[in-house]
PDB file of N, CA and C in Angstrom:
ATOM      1  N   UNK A   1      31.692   1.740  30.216  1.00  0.00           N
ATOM      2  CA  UNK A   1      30.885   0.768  29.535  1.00  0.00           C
ATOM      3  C   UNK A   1      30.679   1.242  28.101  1.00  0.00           C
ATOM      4  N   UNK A   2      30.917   0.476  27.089  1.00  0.00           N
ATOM      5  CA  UNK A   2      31.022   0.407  25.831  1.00  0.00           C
ATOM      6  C   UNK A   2      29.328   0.107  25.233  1.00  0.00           C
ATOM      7  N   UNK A   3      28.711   0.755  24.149  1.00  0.00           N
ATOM      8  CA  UNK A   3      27.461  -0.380  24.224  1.00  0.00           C
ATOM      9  C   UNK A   3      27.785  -0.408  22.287  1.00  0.00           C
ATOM     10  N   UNK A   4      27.431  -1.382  21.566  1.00  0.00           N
ATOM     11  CA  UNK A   4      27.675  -1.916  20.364  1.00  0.00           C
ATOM     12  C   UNK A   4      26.319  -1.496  19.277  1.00  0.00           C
ATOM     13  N   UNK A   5      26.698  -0.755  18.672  1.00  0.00           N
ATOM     14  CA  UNK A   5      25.782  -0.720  17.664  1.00  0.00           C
ATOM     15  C   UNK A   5      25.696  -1.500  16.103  1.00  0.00           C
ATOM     16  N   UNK A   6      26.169  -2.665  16.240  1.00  0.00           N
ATOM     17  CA  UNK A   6      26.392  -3.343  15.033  1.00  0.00           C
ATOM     18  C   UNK A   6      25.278  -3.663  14.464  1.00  0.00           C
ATOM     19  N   UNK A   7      24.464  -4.452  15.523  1.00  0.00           N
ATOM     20  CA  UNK A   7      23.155  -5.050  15.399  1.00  0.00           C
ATOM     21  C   UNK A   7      22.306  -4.270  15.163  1.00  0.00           C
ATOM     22  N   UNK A   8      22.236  -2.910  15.018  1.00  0.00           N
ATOM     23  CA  UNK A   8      21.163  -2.354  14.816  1.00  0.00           C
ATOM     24  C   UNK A   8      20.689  -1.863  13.468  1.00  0.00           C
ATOM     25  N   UNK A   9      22.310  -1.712  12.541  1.00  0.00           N
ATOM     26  CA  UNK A   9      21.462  -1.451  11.358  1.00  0.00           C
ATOM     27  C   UNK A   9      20.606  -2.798  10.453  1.00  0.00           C
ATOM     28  N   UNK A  10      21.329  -3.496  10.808  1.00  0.00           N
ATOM     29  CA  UNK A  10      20.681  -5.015  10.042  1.00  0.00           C
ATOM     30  C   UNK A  10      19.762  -5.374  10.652  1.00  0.00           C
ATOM     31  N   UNK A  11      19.308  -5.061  11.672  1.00  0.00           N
ATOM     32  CA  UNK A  11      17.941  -5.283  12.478  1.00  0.00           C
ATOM     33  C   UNK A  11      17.020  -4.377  11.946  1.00  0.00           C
ATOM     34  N   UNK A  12      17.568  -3.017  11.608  1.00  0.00           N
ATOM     35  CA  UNK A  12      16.435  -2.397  10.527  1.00  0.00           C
ATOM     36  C   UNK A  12      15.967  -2.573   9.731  1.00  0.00           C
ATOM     37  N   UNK A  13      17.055  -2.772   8.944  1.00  0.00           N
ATOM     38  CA  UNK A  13      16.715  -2.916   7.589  1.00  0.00           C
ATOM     39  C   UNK A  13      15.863  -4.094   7.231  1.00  0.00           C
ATOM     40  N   UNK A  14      15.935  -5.551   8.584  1.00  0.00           N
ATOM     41  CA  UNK A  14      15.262  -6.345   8.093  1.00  0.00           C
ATOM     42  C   UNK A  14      13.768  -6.327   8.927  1.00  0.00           C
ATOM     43  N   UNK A  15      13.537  -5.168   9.385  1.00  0.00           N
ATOM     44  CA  UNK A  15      11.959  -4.429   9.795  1.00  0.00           C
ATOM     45  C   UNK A  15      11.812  -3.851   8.939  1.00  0.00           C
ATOM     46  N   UNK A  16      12.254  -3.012   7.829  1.00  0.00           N
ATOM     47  CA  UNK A  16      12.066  -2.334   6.474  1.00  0.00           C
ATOM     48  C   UNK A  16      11.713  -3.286   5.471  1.00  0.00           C
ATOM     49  N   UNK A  17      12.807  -4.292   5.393  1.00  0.00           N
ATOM     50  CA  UNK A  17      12.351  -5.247   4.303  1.00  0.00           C
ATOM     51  C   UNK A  17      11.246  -6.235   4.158  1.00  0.00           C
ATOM     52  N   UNK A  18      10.769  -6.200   5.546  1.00  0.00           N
ATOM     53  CA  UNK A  18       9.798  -7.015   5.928  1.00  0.00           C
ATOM     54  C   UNK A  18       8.660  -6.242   5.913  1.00  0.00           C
ATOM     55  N   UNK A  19       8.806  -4.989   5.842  1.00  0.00           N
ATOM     56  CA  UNK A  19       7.136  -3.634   5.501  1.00  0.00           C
ATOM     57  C   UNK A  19       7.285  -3.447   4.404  1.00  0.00           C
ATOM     58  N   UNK A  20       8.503  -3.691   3.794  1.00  0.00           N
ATOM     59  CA  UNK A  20       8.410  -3.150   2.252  1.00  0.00           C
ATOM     60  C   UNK A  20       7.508  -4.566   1.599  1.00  0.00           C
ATOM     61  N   UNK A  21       8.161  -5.401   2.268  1.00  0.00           N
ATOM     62  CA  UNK A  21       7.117  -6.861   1.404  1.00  0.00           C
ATOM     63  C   UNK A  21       5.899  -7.005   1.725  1.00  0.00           C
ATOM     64  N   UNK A  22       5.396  -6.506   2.725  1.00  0.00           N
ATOM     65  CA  UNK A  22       3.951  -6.552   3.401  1.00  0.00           C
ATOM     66  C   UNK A  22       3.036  -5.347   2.676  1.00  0.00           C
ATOM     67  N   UNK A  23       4.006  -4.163   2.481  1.00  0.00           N
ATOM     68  CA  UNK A  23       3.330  -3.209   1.687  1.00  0.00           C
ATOM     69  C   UNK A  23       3.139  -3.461   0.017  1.00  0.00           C
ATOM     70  N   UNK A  24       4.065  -4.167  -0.342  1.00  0.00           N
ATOM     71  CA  UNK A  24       4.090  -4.958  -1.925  1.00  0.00           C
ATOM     72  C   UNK A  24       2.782  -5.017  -2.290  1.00  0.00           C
ATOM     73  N   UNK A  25       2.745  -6.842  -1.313  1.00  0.00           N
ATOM     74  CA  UNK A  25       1.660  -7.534  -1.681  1.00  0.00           C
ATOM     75  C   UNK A  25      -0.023  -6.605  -1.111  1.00  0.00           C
ATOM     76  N   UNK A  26       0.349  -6.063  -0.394  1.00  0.00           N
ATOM     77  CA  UNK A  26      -0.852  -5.059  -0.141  1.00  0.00           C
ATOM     78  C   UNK A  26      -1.378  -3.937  -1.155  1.00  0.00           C
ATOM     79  N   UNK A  27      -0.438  -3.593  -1.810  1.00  0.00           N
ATOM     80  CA  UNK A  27      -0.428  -2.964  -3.467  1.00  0.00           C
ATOM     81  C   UNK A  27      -0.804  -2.948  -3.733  1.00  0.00           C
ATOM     82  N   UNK A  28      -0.422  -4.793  -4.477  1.00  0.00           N
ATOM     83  CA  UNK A  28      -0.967  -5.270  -5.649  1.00  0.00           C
ATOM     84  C   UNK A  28      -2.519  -5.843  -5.276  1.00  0.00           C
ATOM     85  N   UNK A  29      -2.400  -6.089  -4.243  1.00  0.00           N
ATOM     86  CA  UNK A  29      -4.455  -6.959  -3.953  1.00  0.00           C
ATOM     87  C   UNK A  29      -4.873  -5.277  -3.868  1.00  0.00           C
ATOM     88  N   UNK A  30      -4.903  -4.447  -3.496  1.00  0.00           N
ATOM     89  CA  UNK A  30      -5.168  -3.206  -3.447  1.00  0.00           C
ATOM     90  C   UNK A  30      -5.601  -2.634  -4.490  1.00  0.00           C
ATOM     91  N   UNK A  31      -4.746  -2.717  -5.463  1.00  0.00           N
ATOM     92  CA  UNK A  31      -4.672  -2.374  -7.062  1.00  0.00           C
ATOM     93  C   UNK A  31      -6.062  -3.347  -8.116  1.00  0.00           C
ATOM     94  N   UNK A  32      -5.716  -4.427  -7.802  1.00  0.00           N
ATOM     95  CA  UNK A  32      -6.592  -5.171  -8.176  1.00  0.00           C
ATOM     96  C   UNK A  32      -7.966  -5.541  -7.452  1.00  0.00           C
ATOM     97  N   UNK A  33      -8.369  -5.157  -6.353  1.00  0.00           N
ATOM     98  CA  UNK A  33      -9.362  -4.706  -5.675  1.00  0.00           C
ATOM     99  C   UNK A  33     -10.217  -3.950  -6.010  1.00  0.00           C
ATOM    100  N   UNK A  34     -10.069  -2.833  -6.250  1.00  0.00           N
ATOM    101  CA  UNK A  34     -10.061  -1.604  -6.915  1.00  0.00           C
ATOM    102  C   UNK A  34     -10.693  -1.650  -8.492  1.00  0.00           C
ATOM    103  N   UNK A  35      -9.914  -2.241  -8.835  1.00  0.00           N
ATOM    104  CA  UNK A  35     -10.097  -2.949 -10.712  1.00  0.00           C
ATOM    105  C   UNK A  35     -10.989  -3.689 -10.488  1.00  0.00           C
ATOM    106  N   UNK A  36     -11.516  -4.372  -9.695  1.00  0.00           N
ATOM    107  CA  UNK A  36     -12.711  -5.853  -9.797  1.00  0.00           C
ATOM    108  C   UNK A  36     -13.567  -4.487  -8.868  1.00  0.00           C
ATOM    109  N   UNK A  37     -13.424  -3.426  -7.880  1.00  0.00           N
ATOM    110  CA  UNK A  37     -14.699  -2.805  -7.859  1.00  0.00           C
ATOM    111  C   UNK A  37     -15.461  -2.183  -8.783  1.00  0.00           C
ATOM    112  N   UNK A  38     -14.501  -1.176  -9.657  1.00  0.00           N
ATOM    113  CA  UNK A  38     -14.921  -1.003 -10.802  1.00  0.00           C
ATOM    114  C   UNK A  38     -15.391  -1.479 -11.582  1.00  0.00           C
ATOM    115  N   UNK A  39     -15.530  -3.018 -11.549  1.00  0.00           N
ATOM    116  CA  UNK A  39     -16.149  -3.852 -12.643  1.00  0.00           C
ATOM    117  C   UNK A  39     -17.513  -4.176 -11.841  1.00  0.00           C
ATOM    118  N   UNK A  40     -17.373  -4.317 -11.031  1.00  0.00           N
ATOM    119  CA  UNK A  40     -18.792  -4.271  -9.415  1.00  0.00           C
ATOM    120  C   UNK A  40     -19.759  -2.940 -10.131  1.00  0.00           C
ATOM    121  N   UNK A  41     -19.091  -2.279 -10.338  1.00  0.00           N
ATOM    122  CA  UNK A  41     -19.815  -0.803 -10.445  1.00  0.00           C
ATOM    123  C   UNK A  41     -20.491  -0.161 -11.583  1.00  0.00           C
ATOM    124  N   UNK A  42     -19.603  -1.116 -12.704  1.00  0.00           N
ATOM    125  CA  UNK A  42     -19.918  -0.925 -13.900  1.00  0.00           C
ATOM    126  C   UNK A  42     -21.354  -2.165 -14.048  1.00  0.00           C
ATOM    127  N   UNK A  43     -21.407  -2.768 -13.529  1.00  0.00           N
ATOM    128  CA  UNK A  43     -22.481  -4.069 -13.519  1.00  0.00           C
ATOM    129  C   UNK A  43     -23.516  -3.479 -12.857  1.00  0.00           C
ATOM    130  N   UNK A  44     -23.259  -2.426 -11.850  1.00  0.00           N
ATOM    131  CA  UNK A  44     -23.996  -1.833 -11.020  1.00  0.00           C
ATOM    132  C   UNK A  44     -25.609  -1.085 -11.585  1.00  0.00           C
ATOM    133  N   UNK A  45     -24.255  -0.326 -12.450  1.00  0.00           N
ATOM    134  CA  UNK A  45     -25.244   0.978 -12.859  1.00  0.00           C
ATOM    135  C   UNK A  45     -25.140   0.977 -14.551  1.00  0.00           C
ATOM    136  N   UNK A  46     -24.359  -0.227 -15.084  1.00  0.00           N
ATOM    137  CA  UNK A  46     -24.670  -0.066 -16.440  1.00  0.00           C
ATOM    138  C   UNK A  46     -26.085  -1.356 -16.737  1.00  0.00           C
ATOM    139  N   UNK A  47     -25.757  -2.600 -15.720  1.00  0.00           N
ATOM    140  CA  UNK A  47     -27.098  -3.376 -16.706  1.00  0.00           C
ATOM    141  C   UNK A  47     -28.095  -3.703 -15.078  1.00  0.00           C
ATOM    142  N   UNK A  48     -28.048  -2.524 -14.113  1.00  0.00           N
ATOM    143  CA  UNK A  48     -29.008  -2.377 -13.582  1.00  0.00           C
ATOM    144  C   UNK A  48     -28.973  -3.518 -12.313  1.00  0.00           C
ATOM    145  N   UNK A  49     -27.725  -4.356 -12.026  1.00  0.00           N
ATOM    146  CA  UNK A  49     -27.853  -5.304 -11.113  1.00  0.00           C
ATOM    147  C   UNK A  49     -26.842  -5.079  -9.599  1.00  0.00           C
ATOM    148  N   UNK A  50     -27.223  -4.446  -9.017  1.00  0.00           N
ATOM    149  CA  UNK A  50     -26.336  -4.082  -7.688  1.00  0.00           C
ATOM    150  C   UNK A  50     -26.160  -5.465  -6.641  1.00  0.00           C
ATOM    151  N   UNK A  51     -26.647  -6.601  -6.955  1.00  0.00           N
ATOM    152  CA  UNK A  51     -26.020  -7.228  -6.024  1.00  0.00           C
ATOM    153  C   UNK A  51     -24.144  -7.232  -5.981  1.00  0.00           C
ATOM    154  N   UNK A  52     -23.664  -7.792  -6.855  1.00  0.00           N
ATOM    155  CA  UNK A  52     -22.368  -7.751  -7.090  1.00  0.00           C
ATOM    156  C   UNK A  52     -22.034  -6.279  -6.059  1.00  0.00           C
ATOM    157  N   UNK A  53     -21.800  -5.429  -6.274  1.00  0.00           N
ATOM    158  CA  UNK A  53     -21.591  -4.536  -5.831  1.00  0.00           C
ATOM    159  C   UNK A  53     -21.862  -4.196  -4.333  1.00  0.00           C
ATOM    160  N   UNK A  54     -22.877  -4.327  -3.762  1.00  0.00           N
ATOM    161  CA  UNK A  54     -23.390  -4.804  -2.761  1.00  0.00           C
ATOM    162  C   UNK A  54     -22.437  -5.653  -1.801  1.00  0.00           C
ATOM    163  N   UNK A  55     -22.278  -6.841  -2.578  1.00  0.00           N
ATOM    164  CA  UNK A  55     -21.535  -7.633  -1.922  1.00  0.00           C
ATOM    165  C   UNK A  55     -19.912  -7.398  -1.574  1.00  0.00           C
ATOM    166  N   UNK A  56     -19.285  -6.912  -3.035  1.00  0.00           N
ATOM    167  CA  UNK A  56     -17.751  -6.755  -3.025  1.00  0.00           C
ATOM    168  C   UNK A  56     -17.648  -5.707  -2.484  1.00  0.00           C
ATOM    169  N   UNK A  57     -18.287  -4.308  -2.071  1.00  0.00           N
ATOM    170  CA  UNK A  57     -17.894  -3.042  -1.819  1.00  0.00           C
ATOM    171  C   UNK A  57     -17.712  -3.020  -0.210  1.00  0.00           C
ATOM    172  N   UNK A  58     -18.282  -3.770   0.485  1.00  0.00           N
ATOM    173  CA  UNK A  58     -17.218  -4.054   2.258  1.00  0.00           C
ATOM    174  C   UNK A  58     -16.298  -4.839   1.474  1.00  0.00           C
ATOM    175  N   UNK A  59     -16.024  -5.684   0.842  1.00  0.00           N
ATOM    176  CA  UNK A  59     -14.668  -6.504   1.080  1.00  0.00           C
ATOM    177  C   UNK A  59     -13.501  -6.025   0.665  1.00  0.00           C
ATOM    178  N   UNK A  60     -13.967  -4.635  -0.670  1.00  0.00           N
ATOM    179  CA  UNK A  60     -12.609  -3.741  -0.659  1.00  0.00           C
ATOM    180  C   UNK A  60     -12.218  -2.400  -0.175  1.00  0.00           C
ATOM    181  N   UNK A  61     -13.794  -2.258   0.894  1.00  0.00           N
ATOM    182  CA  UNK A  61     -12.816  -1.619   2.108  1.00  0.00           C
ATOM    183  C   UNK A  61     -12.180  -2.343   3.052  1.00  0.00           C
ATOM    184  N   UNK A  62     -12.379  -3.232   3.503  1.00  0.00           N
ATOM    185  CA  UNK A  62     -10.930  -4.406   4.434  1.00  0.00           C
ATOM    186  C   UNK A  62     -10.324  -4.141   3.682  1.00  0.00           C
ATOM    187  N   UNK A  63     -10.179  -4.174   2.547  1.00  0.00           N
ATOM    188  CA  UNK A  63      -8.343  -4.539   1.193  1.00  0.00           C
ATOM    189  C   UNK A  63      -8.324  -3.188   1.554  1.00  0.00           C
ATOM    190  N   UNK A  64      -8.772  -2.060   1.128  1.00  0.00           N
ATOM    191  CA  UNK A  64      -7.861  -0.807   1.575  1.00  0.00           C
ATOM    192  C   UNK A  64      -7.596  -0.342   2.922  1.00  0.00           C
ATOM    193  N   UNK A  65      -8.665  -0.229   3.452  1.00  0.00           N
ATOM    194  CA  UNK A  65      -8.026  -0.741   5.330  1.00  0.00           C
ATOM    195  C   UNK A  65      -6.678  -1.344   6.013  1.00  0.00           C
ATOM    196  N   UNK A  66      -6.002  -2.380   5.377  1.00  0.00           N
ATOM    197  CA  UNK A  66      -4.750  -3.545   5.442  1.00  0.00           C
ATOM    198  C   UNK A  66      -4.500  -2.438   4.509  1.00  0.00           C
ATOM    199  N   UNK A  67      -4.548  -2.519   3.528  1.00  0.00           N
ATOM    200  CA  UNK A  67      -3.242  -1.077   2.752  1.00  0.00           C
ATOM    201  C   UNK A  67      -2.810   0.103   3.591  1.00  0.00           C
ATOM    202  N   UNK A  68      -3.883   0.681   4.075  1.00  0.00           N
ATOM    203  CA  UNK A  68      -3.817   2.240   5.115  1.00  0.00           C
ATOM    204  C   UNK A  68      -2.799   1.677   6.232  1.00  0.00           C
ATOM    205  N   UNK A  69      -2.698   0.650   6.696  1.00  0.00           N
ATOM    206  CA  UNK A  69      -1.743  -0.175   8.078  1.00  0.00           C
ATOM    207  C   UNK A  69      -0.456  -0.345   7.426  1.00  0.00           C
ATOM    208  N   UNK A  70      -0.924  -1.141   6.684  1.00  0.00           N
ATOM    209  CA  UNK A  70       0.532  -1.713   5.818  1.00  0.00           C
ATOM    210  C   UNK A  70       1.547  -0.098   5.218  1.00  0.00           C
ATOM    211  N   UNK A  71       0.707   0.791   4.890  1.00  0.00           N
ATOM    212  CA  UNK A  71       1.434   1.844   4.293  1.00  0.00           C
ATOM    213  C   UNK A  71       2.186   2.736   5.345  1.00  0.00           C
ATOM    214  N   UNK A  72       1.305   2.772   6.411  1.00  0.00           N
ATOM    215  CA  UNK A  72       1.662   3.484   7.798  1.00  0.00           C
ATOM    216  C   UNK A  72       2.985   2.969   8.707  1.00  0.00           C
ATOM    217  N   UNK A  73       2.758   1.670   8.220  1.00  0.00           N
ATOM    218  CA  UNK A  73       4.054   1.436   9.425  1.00  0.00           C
ATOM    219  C   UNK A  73       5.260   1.062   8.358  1.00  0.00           C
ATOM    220  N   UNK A  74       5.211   1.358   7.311  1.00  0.00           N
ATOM    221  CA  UNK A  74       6.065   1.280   6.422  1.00  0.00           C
ATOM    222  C   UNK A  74       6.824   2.788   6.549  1.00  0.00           C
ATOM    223  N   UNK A  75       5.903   3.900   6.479  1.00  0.00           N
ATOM    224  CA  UNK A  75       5.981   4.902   6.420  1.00  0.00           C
ATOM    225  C   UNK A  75       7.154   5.326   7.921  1.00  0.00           C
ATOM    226  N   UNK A  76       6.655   4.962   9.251  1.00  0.00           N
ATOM    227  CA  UNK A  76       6.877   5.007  10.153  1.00  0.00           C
ATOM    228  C   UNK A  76       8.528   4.103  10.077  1.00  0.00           C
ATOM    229  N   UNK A  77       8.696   3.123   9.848  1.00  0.00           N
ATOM    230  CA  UNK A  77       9.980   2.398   9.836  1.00  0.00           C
ATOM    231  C   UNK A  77      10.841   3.477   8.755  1.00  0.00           C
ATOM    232  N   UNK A  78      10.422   3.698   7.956  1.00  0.00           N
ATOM    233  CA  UNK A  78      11.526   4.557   6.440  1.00  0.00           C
ATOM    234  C   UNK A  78      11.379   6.604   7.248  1.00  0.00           C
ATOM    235  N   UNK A  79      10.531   6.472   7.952  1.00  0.00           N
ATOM    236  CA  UNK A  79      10.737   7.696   7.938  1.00  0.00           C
ATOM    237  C   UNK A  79      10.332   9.139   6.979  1.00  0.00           C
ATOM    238  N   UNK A  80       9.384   8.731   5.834  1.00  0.00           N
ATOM    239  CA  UNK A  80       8.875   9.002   5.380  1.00  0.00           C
ATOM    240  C   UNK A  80       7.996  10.833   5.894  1.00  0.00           C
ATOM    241  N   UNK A  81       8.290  11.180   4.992  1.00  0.00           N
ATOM    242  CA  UNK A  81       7.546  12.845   5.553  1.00  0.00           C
ATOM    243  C   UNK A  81       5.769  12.668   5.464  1.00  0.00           C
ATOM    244  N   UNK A  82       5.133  13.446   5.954  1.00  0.00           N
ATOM    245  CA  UNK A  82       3.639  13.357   5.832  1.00  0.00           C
ATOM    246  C   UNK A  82       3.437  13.488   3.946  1.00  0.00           C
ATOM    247  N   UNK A  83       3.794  14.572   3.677  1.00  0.00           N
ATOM    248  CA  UNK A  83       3.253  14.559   2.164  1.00  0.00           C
ATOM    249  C   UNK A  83       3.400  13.413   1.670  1.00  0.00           C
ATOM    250  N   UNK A  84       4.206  12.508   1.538  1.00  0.00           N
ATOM    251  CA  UNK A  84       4.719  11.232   0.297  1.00  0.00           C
ATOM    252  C   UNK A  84       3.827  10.269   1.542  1.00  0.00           C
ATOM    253  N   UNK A  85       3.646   9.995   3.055  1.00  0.00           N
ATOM    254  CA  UNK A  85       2.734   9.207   3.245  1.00  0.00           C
ATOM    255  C   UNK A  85       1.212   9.386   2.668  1.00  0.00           C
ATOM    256  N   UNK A  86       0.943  10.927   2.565  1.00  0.00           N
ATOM    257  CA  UNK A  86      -0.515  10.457   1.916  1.00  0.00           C
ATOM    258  C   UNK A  86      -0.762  10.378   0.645  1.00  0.00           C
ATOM    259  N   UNK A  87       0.426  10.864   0.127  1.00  0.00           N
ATOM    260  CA  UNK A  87       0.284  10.485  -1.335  1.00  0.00           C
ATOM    261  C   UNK A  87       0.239   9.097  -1.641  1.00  0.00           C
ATOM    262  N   UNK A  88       1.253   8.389  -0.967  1.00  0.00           N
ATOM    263  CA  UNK A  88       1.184   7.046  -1.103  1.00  0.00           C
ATOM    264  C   UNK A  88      -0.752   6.252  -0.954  1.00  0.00           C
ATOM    265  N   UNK A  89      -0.583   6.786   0.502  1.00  0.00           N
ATOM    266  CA  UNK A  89      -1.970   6.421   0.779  1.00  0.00           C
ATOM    267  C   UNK A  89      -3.545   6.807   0.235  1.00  0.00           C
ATOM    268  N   UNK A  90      -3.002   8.112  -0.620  1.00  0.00           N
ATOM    269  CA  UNK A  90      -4.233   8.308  -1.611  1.00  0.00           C
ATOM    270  C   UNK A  90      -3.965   7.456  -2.822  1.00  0.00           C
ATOM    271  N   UNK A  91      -2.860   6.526  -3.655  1.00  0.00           N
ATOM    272  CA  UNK A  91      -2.962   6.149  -4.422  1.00  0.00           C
ATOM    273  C   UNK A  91      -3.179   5.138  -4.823  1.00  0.00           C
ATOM    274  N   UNK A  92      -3.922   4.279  -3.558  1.00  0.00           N
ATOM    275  CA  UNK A  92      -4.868   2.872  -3.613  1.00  0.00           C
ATOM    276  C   UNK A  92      -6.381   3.585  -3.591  1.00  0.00           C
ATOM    277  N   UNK A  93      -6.216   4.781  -3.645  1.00  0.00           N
ATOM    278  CA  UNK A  93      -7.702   5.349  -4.067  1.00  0.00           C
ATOM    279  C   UNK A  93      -8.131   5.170  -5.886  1.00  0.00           C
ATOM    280  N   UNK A  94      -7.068   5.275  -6.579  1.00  0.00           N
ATOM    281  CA  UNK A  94      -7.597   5.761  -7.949  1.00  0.00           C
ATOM    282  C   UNK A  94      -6.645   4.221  -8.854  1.00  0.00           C
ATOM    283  N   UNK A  95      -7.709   4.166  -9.679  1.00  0.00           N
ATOM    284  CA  UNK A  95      -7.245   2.557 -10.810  1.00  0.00           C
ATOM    285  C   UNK A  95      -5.674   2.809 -11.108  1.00  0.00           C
ATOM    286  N   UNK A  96      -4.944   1.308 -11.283  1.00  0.00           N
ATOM    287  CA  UNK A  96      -4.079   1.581 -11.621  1.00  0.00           C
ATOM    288  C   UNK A  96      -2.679   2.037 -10.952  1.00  0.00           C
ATOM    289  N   UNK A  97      -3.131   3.755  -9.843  1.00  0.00           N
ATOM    290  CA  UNK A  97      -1.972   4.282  -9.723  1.00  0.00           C
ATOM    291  C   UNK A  97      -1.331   3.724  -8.491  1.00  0.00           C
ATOM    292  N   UNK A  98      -2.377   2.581  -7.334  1.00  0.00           N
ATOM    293  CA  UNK A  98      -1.410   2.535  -6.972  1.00  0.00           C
ATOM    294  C   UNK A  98      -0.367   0.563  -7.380  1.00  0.00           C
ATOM    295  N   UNK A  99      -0.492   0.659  -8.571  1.00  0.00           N
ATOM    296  CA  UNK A  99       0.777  -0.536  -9.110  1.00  0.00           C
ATOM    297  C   UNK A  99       1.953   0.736  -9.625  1.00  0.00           C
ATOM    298  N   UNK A 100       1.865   1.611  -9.791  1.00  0.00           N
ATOM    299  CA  UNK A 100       2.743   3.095 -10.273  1.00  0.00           C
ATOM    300  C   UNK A 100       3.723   3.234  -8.959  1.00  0.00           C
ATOM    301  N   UNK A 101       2.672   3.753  -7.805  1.00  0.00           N
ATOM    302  CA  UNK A 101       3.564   3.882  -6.170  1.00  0.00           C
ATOM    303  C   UNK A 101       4.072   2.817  -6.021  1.00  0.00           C
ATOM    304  N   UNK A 102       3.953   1.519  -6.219  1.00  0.00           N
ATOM    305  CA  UNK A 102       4.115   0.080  -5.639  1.00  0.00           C
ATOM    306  C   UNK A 102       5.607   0.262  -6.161  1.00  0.00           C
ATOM    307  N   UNK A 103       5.501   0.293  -7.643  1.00  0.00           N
ATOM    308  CA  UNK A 103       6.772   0.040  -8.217  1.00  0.00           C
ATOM    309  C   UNK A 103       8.216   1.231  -7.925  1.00  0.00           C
ATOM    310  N   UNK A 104       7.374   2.621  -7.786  1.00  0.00           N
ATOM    311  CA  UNK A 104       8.503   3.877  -7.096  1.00  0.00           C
ATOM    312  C   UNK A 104       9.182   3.660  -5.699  1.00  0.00           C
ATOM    313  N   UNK A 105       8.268   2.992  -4.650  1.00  0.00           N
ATOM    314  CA  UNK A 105       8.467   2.509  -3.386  1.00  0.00           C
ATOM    315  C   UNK A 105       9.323   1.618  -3.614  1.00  0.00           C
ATOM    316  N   UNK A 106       9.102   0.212  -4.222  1.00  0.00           N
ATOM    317  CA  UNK A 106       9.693  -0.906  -4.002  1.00  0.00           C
ATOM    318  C   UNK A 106      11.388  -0.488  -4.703  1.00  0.00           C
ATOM    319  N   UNK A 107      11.338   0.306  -5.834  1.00  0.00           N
ATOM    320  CA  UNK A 107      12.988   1.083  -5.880  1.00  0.00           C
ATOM    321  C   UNK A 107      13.518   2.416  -4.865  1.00  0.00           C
ATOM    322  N   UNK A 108      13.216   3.220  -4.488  1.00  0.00           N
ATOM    323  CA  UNK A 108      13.521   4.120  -4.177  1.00  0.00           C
ATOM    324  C   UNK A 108      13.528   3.700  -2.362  1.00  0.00           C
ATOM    325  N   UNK A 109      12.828   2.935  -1.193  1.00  0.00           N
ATOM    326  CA  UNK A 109      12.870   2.746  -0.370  1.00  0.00           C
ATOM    327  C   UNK A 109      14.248   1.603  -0.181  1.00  0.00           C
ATOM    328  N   UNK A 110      14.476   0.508  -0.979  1.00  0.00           N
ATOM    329  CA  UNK A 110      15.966  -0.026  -0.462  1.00  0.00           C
ATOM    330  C   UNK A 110      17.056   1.082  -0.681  1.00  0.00           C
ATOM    331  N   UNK A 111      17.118   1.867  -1.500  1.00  0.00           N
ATOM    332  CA  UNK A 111      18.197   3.269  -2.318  1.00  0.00           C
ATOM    333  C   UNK A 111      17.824   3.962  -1.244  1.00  0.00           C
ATOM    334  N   UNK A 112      17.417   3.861  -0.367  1.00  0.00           N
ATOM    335  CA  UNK A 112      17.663   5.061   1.025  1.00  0.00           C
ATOM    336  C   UNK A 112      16.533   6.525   0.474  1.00  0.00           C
ATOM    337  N   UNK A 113      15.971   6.413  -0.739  1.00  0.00           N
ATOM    338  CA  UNK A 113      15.986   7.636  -0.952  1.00  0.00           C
ATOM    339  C   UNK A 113      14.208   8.145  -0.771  1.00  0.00           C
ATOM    340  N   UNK A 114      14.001   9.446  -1.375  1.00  0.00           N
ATOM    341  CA  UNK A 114      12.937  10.070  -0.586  1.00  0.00           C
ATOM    342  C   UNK A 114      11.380   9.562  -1.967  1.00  0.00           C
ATOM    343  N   UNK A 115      10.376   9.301  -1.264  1.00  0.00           N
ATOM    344  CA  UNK A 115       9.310   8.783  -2.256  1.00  0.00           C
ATOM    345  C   UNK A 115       9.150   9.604  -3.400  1.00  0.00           C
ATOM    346  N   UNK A 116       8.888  10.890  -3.089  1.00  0.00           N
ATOM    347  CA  UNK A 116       8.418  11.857  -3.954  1.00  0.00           C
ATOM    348  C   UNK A 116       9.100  13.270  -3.535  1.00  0.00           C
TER     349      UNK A 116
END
């Protein structure tokens, strides 16, 4: 008995391409999450009014929550080593860096090649 492995790399790749797009858009609301908390925060403690803040600071832990998933099973499909998963996953922590990972991932994961 013969068994066929044709189907399997194109069946990957389109479970890869389909975490790589789920991890994208998780990024970028991530990224910009992040940027509108900071502006939460700056309203907070510069003119003394914490509702804002109050309010948005659960809703962008859900947005980084769906990032931590989205990054994990991305991680898990590519094969990814622990270091470059938490790097990845620390860099929806800090402004900015992670539209930086978004854009290293979204080249370097179709190129087969290693995050960091």
């Amino acid at each position: 008995m013969t068994t066929s492995t044709e189907g399997a790399a194109p069946a990957r790749s389109a479970k890869v391409t389909g975490a790589l797009t789920r991890f994208r858009v998780a990024a970028y609301v991530t990224g910009l999450g992040l940027l509108a908390l900071c502006v939460t925060l700056v309203i907070e403690y510069g003119f003394d009014n914490a509702t804002p803040a109050a309010v948005y600071s659960p809703i962008h832990g859900v947005l980084y929550m769906i990032y931590l998933v989205l990054t994990i099973d991305l991680a898990i499909k590519t094969r990814w080593s622990i270091k470059s998963t938490v790097l990845v996953l620390l860099a929806g922590c800090i402004p900015f860096v992670s539209f930086l990972v978004e854009r290293r991932v979204s080249h370097r994961v179709p190129a087969g090649r290693d995050i960091f």
